[in-house]
PDB file of N, CA and C in Angstrom:
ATOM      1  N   UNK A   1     122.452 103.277  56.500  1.00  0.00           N
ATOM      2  CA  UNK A   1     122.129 103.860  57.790  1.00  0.00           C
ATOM      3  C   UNK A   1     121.599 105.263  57.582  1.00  0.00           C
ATOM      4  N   UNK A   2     120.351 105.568  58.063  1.00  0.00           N
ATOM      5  CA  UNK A   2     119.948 107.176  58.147  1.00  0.00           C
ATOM      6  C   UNK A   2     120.771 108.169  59.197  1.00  0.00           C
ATOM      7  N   UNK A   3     120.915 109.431  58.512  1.00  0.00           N
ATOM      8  CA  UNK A   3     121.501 110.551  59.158  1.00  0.00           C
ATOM      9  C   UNK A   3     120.639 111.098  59.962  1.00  0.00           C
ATOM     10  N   UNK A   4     120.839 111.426  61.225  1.00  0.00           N
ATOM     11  CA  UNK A   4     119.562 111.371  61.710  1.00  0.00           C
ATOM     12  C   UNK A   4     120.324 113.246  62.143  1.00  0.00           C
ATOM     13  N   UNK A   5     119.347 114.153  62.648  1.00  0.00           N
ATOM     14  CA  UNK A   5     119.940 115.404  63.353  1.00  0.00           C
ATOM     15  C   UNK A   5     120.757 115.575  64.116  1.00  0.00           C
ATOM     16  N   UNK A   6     121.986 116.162  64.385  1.00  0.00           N
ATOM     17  CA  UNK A   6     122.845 116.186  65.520  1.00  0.00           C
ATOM     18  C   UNK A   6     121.792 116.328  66.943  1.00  0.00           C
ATOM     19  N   UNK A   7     121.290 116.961  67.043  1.00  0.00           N
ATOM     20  CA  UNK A   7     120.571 117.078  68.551  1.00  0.00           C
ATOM     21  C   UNK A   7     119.748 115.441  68.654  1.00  0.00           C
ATOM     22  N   UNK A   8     119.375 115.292  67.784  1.00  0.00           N
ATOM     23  CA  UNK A   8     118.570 114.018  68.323  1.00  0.00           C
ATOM     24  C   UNK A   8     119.608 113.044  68.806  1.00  0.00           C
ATOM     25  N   UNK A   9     120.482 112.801  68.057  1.00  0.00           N
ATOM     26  CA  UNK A   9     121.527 111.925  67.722  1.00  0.00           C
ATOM     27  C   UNK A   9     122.608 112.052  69.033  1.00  0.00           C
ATOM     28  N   UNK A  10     122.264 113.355  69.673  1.00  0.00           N
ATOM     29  CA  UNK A  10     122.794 113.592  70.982  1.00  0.00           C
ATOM     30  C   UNK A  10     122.202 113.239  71.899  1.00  0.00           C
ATOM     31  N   UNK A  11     120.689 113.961  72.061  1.00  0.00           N
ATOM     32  CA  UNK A  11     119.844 113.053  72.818  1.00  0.00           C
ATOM     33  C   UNK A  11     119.527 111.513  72.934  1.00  0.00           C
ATOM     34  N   UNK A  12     120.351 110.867  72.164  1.00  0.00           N
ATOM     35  CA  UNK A  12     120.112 108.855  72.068  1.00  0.00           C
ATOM     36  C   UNK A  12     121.151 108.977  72.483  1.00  0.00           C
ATOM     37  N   UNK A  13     122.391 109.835  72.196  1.00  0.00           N
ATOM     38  CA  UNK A  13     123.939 108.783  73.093  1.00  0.00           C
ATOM     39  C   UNK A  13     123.707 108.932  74.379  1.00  0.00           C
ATOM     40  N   UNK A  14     122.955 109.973  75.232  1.00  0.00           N
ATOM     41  CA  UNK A  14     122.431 109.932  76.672  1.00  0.00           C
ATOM     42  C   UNK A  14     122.585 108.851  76.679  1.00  0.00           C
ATOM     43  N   UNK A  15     121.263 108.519  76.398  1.00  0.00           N
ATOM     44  CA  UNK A  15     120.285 107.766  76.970  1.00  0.00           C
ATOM     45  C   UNK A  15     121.433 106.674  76.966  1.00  0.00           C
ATOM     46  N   UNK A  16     121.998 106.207  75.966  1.00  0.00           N
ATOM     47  CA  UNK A  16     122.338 104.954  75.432  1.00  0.00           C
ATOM     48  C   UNK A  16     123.739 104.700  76.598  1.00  0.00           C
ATOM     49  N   UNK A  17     124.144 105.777  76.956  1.00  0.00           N
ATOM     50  CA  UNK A  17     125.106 105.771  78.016  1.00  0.00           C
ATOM     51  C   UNK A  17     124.676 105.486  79.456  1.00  0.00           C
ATOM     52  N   UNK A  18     123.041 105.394  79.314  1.00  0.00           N
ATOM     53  CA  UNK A  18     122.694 104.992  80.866  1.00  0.00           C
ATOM     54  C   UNK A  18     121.895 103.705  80.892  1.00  0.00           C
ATOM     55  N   UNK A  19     121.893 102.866  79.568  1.00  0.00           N
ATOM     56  CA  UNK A  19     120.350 102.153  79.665  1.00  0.00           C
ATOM     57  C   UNK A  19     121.574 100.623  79.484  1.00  0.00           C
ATOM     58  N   UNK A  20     121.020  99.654  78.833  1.00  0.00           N
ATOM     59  CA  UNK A  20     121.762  98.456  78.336  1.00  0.00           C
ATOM     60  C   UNK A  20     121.392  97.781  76.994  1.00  0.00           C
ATOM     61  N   UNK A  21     122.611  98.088  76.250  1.00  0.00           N
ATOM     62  CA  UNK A  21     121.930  97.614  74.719  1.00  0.00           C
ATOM     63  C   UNK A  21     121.926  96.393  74.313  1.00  0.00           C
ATOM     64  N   UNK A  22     121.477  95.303  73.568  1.00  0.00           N
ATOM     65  CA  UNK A  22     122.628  94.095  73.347  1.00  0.00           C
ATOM     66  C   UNK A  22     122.045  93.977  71.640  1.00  0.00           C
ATOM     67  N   UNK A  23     123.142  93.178  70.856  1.00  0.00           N
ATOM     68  CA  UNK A  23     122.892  93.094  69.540  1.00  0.00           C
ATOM     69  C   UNK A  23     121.893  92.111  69.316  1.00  0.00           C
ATOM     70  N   UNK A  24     121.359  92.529  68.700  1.00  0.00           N
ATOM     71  CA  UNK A  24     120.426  91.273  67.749  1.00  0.00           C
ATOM     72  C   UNK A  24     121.000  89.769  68.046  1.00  0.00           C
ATOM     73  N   UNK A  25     121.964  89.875  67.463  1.00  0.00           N
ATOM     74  CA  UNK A  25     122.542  88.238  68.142  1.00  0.00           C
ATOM     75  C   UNK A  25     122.662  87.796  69.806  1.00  0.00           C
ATOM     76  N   UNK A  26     122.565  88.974  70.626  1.00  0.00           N
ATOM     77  CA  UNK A  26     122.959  88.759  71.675  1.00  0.00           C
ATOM     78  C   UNK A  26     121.171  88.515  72.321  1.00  0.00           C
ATOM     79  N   UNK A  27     120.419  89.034  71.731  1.00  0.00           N
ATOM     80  CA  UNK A  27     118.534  88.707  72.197  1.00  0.00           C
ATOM     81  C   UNK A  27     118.444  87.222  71.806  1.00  0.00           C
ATOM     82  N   UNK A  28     118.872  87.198  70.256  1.00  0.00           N
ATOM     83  CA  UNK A  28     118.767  85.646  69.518  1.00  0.00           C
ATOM     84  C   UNK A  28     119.188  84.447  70.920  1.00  0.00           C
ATOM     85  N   UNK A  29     120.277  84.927  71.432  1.00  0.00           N
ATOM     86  CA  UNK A  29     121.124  84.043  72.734  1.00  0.00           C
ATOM     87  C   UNK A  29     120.545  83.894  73.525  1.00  0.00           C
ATOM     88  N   UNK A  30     119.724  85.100  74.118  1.00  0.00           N
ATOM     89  CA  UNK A  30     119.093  84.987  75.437  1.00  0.00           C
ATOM     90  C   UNK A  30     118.237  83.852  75.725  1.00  0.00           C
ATOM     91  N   UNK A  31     118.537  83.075  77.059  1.00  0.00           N
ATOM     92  CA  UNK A  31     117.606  81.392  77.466  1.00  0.00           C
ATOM     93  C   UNK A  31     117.009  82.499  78.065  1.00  0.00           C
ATOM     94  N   UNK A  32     117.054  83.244  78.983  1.00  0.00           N
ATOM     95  CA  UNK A  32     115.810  83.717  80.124  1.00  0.00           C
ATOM     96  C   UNK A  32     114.624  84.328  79.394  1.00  0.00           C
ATOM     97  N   UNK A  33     113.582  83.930  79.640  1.00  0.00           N
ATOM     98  CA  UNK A  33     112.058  85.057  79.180  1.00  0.00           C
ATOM     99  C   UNK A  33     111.923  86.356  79.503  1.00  0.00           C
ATOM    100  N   UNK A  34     111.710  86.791  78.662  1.00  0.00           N
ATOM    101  CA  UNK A  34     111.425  88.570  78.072  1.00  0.00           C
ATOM    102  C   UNK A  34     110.534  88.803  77.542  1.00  0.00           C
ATOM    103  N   UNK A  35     110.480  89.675  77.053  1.00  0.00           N
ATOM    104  CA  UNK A  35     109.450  90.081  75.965  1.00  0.00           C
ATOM    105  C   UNK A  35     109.977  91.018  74.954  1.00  0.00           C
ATOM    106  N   UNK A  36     109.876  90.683  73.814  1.00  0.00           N
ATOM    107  CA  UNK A  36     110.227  91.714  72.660  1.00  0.00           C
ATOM    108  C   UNK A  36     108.951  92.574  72.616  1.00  0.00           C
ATOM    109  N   UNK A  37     109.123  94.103  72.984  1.00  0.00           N
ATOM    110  CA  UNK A  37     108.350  95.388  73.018  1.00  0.00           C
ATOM    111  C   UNK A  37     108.458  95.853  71.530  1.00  0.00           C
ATOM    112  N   UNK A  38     107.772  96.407  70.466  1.00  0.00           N
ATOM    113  CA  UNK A  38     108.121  96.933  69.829  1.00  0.00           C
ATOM    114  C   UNK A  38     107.592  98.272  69.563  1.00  0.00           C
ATOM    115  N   UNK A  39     108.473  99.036  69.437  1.00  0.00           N
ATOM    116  CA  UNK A  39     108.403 100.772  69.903  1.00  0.00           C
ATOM    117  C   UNK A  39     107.837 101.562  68.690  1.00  0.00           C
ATOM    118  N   UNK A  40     107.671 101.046  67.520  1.00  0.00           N
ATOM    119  CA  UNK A  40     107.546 102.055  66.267  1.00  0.00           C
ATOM    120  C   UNK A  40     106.024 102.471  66.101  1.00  0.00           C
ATOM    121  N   UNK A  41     105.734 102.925  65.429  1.00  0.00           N
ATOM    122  CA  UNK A  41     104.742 103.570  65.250  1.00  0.00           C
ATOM    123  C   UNK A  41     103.862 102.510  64.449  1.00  0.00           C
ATOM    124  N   UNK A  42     102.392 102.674  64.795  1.00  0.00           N
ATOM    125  CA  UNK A  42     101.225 102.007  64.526  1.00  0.00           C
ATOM    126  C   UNK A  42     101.510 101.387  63.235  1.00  0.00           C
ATOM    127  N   UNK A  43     102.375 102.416  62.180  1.00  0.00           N
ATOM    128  CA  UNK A  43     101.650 102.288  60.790  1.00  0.00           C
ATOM    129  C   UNK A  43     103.177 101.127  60.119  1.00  0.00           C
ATOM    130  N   UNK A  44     104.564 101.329  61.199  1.00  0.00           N
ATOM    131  CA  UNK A  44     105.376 100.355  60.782  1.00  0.00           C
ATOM    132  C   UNK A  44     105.079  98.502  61.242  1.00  0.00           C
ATOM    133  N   UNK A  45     104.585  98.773  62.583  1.00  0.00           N
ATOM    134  CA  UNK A  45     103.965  97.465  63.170  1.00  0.00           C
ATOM    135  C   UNK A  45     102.822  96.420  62.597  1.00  0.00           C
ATOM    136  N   UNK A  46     101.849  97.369  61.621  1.00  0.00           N
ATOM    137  CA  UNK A  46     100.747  96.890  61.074  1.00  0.00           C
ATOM    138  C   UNK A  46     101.390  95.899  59.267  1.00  0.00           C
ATOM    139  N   UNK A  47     102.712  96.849  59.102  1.00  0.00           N
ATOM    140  CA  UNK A  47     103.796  96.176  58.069  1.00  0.00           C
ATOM    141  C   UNK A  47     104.251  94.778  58.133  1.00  0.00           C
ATOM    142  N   UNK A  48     104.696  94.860  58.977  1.00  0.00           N
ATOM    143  CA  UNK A  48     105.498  93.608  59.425  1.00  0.00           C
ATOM    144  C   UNK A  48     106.251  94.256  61.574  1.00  0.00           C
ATOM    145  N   UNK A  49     106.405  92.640  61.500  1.00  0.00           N
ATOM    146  CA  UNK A  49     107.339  92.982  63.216  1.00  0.00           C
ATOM    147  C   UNK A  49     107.834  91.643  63.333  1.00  0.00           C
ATOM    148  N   UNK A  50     108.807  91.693  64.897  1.00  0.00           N
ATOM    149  CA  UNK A  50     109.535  90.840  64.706  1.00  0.00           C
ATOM    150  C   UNK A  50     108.334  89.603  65.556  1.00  0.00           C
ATOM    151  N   UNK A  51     108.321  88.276  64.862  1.00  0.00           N
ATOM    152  CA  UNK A  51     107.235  86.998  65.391  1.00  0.00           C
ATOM    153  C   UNK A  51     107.182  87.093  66.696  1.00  0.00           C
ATOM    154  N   UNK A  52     105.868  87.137  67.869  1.00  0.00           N
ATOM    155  CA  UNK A  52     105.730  86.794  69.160  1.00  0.00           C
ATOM    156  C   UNK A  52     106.321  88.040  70.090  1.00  0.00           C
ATOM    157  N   UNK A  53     106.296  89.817  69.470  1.00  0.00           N
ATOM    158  CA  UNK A  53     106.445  90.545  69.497  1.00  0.00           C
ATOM    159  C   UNK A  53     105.347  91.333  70.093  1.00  0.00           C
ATOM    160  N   UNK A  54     105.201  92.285  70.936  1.00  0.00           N
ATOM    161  CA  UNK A  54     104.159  92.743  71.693  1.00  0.00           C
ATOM    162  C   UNK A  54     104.296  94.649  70.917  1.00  0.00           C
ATOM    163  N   UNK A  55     103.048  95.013  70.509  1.00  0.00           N
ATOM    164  CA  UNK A  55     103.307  96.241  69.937  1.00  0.00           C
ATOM    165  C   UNK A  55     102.937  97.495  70.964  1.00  0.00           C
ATOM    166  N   UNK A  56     103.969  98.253  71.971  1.00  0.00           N
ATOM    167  CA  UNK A  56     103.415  99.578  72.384  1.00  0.00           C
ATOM    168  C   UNK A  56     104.241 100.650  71.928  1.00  0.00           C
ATOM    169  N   UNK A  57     103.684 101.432  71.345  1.00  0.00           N
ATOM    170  CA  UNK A  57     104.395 102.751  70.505  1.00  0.00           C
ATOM    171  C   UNK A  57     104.648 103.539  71.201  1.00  0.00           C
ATOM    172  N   UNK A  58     106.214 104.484  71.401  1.00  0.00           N
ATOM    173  CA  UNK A  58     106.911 104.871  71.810  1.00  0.00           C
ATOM    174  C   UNK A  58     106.030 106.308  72.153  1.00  0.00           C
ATOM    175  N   UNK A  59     105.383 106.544  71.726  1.00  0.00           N
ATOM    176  CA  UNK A  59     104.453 107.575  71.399  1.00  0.00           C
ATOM    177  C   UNK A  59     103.636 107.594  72.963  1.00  0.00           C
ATOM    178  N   UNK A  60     103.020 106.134  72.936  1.00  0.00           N
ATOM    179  CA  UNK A  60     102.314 106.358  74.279  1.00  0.00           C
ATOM    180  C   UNK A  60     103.164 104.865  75.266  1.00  0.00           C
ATOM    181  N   UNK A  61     104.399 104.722  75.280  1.00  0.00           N
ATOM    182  CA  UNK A  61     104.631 103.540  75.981  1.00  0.00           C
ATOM    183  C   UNK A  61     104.991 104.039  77.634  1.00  0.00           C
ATOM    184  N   UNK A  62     105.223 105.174  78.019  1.00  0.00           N
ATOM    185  CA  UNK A  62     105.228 105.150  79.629  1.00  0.00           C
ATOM    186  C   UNK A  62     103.821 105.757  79.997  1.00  0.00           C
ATOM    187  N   UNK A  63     102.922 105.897  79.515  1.00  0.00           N
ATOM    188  CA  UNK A  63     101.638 106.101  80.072  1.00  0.00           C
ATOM    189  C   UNK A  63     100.905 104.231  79.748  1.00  0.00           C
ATOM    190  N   UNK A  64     100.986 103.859  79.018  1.00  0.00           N
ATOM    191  CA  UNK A  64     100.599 102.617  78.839  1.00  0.00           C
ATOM    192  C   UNK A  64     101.329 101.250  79.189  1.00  0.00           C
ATOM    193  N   UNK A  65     102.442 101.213  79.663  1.00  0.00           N
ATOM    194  CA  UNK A  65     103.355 100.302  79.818  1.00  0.00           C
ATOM    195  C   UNK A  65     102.881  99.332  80.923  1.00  0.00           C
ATOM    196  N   UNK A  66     102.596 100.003  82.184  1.00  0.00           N
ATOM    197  CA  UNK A  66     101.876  99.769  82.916  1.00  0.00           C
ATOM    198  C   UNK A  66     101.082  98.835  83.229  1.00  0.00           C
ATOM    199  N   UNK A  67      99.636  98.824  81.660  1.00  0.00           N
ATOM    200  CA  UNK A  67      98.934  97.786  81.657  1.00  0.00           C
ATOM    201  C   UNK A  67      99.093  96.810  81.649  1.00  0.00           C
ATOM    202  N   UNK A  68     100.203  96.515  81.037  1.00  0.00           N
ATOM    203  CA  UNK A  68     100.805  94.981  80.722  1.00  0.00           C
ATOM    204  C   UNK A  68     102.108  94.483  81.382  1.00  0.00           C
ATOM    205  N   UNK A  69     102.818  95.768  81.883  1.00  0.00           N
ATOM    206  CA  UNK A  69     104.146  94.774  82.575  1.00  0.00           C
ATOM    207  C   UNK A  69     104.623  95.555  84.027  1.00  0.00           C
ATOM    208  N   UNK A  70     104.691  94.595  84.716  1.00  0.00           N
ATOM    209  CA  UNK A  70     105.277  95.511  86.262  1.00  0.00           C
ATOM    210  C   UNK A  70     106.543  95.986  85.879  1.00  0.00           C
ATOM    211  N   UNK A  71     106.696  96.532  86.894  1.00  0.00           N
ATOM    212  CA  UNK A  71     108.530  96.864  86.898  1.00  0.00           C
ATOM    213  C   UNK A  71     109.488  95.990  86.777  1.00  0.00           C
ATOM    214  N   UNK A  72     109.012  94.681  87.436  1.00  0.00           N
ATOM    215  CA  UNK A  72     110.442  93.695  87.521  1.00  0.00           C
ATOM    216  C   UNK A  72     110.568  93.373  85.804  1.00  0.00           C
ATOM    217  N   UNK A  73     109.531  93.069  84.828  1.00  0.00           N
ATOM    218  CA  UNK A  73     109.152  92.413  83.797  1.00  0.00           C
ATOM    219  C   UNK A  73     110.434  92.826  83.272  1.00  0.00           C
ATOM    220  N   UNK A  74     110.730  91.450  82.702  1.00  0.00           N
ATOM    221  CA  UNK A  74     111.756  91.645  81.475  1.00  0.00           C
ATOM    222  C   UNK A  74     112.022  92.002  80.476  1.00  0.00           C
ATOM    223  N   UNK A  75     112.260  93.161  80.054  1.00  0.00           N
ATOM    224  CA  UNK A  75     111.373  93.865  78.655  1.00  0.00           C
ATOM    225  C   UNK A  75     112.912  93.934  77.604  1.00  0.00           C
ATOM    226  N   UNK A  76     113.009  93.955  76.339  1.00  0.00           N
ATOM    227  CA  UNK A  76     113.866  94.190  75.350  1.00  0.00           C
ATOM    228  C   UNK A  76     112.597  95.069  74.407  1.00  0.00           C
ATOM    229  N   UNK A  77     113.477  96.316  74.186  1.00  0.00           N
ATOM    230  CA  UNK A  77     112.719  97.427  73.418  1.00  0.00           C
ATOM    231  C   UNK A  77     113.422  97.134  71.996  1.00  0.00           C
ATOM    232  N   UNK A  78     113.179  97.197  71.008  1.00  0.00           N
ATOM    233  CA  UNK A  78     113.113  97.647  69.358  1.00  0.00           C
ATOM    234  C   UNK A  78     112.208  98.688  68.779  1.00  0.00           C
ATOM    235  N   UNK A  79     112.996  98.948  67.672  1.00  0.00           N
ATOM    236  CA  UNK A  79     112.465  99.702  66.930  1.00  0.00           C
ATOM    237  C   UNK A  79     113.460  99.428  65.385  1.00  0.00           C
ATOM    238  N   UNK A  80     113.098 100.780  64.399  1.00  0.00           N
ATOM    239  CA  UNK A  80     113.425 100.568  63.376  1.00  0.00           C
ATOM    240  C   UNK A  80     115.048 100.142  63.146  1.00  0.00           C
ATOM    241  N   UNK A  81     115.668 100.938  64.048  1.00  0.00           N
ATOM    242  CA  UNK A  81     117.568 100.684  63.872  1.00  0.00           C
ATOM    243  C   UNK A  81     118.285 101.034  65.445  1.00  0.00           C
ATOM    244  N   UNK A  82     117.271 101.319  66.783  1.00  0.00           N
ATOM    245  CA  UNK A  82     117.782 101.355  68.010  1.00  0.00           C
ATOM    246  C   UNK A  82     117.963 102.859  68.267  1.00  0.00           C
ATOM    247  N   UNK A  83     117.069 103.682  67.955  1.00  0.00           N
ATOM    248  CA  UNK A  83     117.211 104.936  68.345  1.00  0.00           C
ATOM    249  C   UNK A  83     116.095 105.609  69.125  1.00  0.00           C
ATOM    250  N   UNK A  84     114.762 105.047  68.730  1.00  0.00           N
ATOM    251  CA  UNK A  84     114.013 105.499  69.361  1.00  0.00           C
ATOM    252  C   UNK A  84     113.530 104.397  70.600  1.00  0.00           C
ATOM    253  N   UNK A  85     114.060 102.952  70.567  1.00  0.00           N
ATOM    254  CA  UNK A  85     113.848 102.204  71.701  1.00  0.00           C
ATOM    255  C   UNK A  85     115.035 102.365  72.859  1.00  0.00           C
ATOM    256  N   UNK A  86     116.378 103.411  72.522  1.00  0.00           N
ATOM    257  CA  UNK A  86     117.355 103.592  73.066  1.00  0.00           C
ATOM    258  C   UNK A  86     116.709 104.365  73.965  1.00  0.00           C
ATOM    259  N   UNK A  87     115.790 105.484  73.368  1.00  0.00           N
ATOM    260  CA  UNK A  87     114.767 106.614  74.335  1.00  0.00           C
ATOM    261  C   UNK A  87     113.930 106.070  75.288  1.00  0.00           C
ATOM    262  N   UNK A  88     113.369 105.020  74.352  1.00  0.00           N
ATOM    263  CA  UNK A  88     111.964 104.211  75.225  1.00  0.00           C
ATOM    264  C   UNK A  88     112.794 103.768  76.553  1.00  0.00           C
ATOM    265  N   UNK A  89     113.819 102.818  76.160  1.00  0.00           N
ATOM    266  CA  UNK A  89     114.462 102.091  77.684  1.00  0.00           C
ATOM    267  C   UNK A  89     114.831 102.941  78.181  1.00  0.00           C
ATOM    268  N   UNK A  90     115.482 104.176  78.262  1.00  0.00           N
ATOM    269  CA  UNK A  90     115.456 105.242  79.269  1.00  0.00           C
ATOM    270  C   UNK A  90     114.240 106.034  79.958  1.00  0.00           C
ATOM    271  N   UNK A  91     113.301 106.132  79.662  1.00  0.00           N
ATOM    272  CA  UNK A  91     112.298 106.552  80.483  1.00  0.00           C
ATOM    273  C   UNK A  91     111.607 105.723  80.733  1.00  0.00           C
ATOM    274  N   UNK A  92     111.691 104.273  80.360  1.00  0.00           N
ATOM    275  CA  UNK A  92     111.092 103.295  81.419  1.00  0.00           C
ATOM    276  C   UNK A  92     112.408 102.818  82.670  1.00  0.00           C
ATOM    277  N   UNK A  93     113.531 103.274  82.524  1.00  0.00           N
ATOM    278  CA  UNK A  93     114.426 103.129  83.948  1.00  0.00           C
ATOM    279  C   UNK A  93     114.235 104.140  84.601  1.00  0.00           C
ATOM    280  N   UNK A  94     113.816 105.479  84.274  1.00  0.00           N
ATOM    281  CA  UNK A  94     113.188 106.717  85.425  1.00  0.00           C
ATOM    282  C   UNK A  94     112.104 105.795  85.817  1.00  0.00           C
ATOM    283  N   UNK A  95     111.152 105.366  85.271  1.00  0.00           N
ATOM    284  CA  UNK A  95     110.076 104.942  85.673  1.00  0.00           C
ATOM    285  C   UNK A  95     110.065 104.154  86.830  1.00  0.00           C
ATOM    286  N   UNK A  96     110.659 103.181  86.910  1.00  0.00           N
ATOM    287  CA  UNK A  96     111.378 102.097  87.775  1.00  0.00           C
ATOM    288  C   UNK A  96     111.591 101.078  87.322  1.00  0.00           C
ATOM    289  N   UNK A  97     111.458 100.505  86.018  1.00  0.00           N
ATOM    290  CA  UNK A  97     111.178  99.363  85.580  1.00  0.00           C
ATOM    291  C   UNK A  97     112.915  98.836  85.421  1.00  0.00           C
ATOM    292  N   UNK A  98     113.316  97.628  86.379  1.00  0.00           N
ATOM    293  CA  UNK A  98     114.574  97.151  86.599  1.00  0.00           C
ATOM    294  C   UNK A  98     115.260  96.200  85.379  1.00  0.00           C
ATOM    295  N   UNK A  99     114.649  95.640  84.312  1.00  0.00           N
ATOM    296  CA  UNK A  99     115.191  95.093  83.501  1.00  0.00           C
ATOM    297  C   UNK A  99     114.570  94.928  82.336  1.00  0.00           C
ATOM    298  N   UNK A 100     115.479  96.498  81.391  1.00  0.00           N
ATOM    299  CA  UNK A 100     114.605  96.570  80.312  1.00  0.00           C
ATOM    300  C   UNK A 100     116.146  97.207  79.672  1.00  0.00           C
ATOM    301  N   UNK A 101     115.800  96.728  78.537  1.00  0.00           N
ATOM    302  CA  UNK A 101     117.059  96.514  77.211  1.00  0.00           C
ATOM    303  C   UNK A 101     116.252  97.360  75.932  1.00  0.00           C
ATOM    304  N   UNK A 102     117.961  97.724  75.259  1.00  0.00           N
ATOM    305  CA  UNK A 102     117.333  98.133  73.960  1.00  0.00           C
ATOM    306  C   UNK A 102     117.797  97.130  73.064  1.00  0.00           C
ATOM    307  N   UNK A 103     117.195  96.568  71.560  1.00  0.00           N
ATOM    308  CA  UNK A 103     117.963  96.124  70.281  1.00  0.00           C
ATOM    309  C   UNK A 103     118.581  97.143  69.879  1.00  0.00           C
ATOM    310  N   UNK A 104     119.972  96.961  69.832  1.00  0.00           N
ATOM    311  CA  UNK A 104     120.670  98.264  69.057  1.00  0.00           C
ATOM    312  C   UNK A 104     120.556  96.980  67.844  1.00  0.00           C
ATOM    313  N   UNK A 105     120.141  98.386  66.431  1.00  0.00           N
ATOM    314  CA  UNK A 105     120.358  97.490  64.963  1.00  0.00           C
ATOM    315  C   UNK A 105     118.714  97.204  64.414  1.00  0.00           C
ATOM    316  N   UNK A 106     117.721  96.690  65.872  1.00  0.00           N
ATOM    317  CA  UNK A 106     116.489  97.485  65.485  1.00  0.00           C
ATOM    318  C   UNK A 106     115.763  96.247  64.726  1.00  0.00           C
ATOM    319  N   UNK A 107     114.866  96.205  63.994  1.00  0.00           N
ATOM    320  CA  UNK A 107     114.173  95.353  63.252  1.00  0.00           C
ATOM    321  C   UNK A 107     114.749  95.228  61.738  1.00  0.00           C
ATOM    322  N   UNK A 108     115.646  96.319  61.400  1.00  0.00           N
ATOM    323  CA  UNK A 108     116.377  96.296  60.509  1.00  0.00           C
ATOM    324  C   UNK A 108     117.430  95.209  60.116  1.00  0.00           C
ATOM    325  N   UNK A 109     118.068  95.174  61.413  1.00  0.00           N
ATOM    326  CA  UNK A 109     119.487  94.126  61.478  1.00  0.00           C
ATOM    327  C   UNK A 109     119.060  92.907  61.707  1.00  0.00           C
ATOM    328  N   UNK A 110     117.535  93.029  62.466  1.00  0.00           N
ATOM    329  CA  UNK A 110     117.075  91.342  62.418  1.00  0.00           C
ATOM    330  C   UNK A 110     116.288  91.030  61.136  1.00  0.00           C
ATOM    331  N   UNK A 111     116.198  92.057  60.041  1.00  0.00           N
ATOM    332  CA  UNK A 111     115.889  91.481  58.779  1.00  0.00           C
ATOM    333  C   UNK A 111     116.834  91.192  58.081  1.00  0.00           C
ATOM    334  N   UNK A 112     118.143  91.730  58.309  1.00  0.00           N
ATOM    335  CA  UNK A 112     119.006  91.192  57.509  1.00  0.00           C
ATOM    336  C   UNK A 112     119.740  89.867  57.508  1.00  0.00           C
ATOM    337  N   UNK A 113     119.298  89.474  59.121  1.00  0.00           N
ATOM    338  CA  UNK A 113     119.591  88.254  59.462  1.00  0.00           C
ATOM    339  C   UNK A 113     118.727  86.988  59.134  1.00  0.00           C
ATOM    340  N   UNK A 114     117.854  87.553  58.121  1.00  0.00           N
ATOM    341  CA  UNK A 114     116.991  86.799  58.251  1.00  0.00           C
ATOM    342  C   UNK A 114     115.626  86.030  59.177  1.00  0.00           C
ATOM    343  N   UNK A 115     115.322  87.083  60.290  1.00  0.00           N
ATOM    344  CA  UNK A 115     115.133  85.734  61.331  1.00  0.00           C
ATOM    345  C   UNK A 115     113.556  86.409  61.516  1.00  0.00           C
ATOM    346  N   UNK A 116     112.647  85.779  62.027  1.00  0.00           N
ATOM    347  CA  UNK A 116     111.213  85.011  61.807  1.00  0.00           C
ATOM    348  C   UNK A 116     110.720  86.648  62.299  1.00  0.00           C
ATOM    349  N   UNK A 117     109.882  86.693  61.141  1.00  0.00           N
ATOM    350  CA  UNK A 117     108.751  88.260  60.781  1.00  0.00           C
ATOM    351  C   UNK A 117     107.283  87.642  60.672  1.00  0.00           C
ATOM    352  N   UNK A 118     106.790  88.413  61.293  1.00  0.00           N
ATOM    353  CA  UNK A 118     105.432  88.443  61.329  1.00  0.00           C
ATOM    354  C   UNK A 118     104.395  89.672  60.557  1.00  0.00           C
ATOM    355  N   UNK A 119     103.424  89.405  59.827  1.00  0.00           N
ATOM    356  CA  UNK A 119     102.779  90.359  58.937  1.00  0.00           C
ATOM    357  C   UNK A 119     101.440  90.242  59.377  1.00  0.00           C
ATOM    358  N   UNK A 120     101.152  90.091  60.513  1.00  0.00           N
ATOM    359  CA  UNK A 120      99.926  89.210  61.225  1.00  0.00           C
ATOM    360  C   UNK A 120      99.443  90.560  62.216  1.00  0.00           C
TER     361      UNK A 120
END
């Protein structure tokens, strides 16, 4: 696990105290349709991501979010280990957007699980 800065690391338990996280196993569970968002930056997405995964970078995802999903849309955010999609799902609930999740554990914990990557 990376050490990340106390202030940042303060700024994610916010968030993480107002948004809704669920584990990797608990997305794996989900029957209802969503969409896996993935939050990282251009140059981790072009690596690998998780299969049938939609890429908007955290960088520009509430100016761009927009294009592609209303508010009601069902969104689950990732990223590398759930810190910076912990951010993303909080300023898309200022935004208005009513049902949007983070992966806590990230693309990390779903590699360790083994489960279907895309390099595409």
């Amino acid at each position: 696990m990376k050490s990340h800065n106390p202030q940042f690391e303060a700024i994610v338990d916010t968030s993480r105290a107002r948004i809704t996280e669920l584990t990797v196993e608990e997305v794996r569970e989900r029957t209802d349709d969503f969409t896996l968002v993935d939050v990282r930056e251009d140059r981790e997405w072009n690596i690998d991501h998780i299969a049938g995964a939609v890429h908007v970078g955290k960088g520009v995802i509430e100016r761009d979010i927009g294009k592609q999903f209303n508010l009601q849309a069902a969104l689950v955010l990732y990223c590398g280990g759930g810190y910076r999609s912990a951010l993303a799902a909080d300023a898309l609930q200022q935004m208005g957007y009513t049902d949007v999740a983070s992966m806590d554990g990230g693309i990390r914990r779903w590699r360790e699980l083994d489960l279907p990557i895309s390099k595409d």
